[in-house]
C-alpha atoms as a PDB file:
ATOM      1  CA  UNK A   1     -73.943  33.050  54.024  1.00  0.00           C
ATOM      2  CA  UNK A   2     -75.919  29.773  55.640  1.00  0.00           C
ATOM      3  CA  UNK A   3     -75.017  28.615  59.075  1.00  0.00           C
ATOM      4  CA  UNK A   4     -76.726  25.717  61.368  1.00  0.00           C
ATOM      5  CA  UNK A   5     -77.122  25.867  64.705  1.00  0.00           C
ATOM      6  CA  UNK A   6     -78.037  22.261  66.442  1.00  0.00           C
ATOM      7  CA  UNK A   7     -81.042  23.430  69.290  1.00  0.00           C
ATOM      8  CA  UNK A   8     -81.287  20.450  71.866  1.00  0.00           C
ATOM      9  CA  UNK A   9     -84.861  20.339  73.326  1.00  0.00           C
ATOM     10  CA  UNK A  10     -85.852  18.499  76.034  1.00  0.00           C
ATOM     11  CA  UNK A  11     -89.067  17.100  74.561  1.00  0.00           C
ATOM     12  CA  UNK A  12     -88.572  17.192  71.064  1.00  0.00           C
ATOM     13  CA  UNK A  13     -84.949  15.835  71.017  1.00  0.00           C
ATOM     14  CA  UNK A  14     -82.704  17.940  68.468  1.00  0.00           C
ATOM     15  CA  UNK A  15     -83.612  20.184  66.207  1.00  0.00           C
ATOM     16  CA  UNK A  16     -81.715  22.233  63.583  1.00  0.00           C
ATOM     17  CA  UNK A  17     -82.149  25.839  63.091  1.00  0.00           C
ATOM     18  CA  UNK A  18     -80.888  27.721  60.035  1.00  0.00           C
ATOM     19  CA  UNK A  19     -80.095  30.975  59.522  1.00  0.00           C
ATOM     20  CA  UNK A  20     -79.003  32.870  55.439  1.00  0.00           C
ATOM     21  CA  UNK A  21     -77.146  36.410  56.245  1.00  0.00           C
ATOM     22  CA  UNK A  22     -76.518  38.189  52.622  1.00  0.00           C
ATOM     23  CA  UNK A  23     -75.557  41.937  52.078  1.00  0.00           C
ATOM     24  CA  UNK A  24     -78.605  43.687  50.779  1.00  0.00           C
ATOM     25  CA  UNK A  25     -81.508  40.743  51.993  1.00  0.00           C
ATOM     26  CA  UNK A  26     -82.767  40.472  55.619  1.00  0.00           C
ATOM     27  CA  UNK A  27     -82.306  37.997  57.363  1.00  0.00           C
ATOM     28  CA  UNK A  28     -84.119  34.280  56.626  1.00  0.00           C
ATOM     29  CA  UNK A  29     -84.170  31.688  58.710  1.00  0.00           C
ATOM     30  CA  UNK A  30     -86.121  27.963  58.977  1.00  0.00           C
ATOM     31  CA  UNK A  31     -86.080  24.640  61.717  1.00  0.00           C
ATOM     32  CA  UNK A  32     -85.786  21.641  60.709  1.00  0.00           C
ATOM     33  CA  UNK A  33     -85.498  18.489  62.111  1.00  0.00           C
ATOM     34  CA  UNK A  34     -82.751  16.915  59.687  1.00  0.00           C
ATOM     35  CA  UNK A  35     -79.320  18.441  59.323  1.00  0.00           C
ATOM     36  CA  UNK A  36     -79.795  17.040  55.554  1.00  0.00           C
ATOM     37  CA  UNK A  37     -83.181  18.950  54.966  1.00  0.00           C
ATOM     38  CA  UNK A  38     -81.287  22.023  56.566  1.00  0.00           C
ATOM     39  CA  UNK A  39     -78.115  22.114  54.567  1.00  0.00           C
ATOM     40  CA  UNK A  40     -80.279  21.587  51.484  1.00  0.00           C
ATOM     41  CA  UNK A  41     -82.998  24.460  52.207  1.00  0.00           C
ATOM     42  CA  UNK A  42     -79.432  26.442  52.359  1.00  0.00           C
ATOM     43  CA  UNK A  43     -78.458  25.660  49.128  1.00  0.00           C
ATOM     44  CA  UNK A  44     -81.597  26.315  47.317  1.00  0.00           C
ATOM     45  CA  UNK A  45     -82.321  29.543  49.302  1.00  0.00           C
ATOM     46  CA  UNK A  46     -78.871  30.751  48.220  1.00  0.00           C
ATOM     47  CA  UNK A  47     -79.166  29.852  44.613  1.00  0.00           C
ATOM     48  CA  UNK A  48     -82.463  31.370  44.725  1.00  0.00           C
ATOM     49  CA  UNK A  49     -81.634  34.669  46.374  1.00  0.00           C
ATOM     50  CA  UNK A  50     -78.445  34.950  43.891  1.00  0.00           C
ATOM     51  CA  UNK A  51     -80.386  34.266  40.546  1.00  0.00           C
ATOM     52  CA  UNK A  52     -83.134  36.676  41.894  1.00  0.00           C
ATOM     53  CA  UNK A  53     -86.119  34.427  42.199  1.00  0.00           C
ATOM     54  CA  UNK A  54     -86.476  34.897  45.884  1.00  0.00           C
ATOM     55  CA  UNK A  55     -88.821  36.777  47.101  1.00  0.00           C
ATOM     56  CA  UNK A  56     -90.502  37.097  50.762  1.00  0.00           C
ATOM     57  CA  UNK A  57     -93.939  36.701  50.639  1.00  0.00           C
ATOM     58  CA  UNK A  58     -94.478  38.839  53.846  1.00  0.00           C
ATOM     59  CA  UNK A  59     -94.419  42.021  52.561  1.00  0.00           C
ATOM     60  CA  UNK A  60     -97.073  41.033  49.946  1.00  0.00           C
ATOM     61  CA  UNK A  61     -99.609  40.205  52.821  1.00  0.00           C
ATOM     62  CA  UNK A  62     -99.576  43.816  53.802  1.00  0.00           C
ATOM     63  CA  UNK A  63    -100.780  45.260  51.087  1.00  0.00           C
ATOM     64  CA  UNK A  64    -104.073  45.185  49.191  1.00  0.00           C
ATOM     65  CA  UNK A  65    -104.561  45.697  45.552  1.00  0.00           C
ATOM     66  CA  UNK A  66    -106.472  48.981  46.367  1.00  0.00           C
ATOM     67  CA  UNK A  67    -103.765  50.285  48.102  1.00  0.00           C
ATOM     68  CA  UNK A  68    -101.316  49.908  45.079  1.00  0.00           C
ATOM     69  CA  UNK A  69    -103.749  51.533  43.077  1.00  0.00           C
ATOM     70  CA  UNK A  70    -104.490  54.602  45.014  1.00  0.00           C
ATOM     71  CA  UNK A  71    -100.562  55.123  45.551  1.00  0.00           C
ATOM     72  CA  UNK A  72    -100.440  54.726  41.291  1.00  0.00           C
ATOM     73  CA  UNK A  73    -103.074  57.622  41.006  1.00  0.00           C
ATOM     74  CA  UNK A  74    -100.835  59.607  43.598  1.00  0.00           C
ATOM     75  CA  UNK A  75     -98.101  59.054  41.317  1.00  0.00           C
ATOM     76  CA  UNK A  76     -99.382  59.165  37.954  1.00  0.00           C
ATOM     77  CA  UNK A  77    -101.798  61.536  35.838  1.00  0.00           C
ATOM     78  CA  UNK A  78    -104.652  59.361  34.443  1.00  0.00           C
ATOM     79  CA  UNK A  79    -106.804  60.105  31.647  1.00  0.00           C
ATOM     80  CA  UNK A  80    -110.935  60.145  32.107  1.00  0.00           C
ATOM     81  CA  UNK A  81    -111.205  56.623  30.381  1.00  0.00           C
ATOM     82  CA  UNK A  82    -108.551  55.026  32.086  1.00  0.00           C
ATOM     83  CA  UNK A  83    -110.056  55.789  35.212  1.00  0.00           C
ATOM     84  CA  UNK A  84    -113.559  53.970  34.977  1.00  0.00           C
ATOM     85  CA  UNK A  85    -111.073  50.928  33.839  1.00  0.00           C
ATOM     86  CA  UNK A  86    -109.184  51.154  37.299  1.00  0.00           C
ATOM     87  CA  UNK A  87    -112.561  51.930  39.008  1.00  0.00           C
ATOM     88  CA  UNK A  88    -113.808  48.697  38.145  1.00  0.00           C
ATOM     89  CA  UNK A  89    -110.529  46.876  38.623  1.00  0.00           C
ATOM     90  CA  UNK A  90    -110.458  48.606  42.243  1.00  0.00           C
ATOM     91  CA  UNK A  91    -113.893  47.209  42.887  1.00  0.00           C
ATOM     92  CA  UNK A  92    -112.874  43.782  41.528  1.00  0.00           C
ATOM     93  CA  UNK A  93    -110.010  43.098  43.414  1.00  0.00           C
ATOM     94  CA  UNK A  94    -109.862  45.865  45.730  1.00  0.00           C
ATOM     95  CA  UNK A  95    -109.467  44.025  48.675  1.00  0.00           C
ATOM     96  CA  UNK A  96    -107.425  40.882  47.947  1.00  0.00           C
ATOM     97  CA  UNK A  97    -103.685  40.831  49.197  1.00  0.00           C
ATOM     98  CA  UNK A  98    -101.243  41.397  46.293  1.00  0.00           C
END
């Protein structure tokens, strides 16, 4: 569940910082400036979370494409062919982030 905690900053005047606890999902959380624009990111992150179309994108910046593919040749037999296809793939895209 979404909660709002109001953050009064000297400088900056108030701010609004939001925080989504659900069983099974780390912790999210966001700072906004309008309790409106807060209560709203709450609502879609919920819906979002509950239909299964959210997904942090941190985890994804830790990995490369190579690294997915060596830990699928760990896991899986492949056949001679097969590998000069994910040789080239690995040398394609080796080292973007998935």
């Amino acid at each position: 569940m979404g909660h709002i905690r109001e953050r009064n900053l000297k400088e900056d005047g108030v701010r609004y910082q939001c925080e989504i606890r659900m069983k099974g999902h780390p912790l999210i959380s966001a700072t906004f400036d309008r309790k409106t624009d807060a209560r709203t990111w709450i609502q879609k992150t919920e819906t979002e979370i509950r239909c299964g179309r959210y997904q942090l994108h941190s985890g994804s910046n830790r990995h490369t494409f190579k690294e997915a593919i060596e830990r699928y040749e760990q896991e899986q037999k492949i056949a001679g062919w097969k590998k000069s296809h994910i040789n080239w793939w690995m040398e394609e895209l080796g080292p973007l982030y998935l």
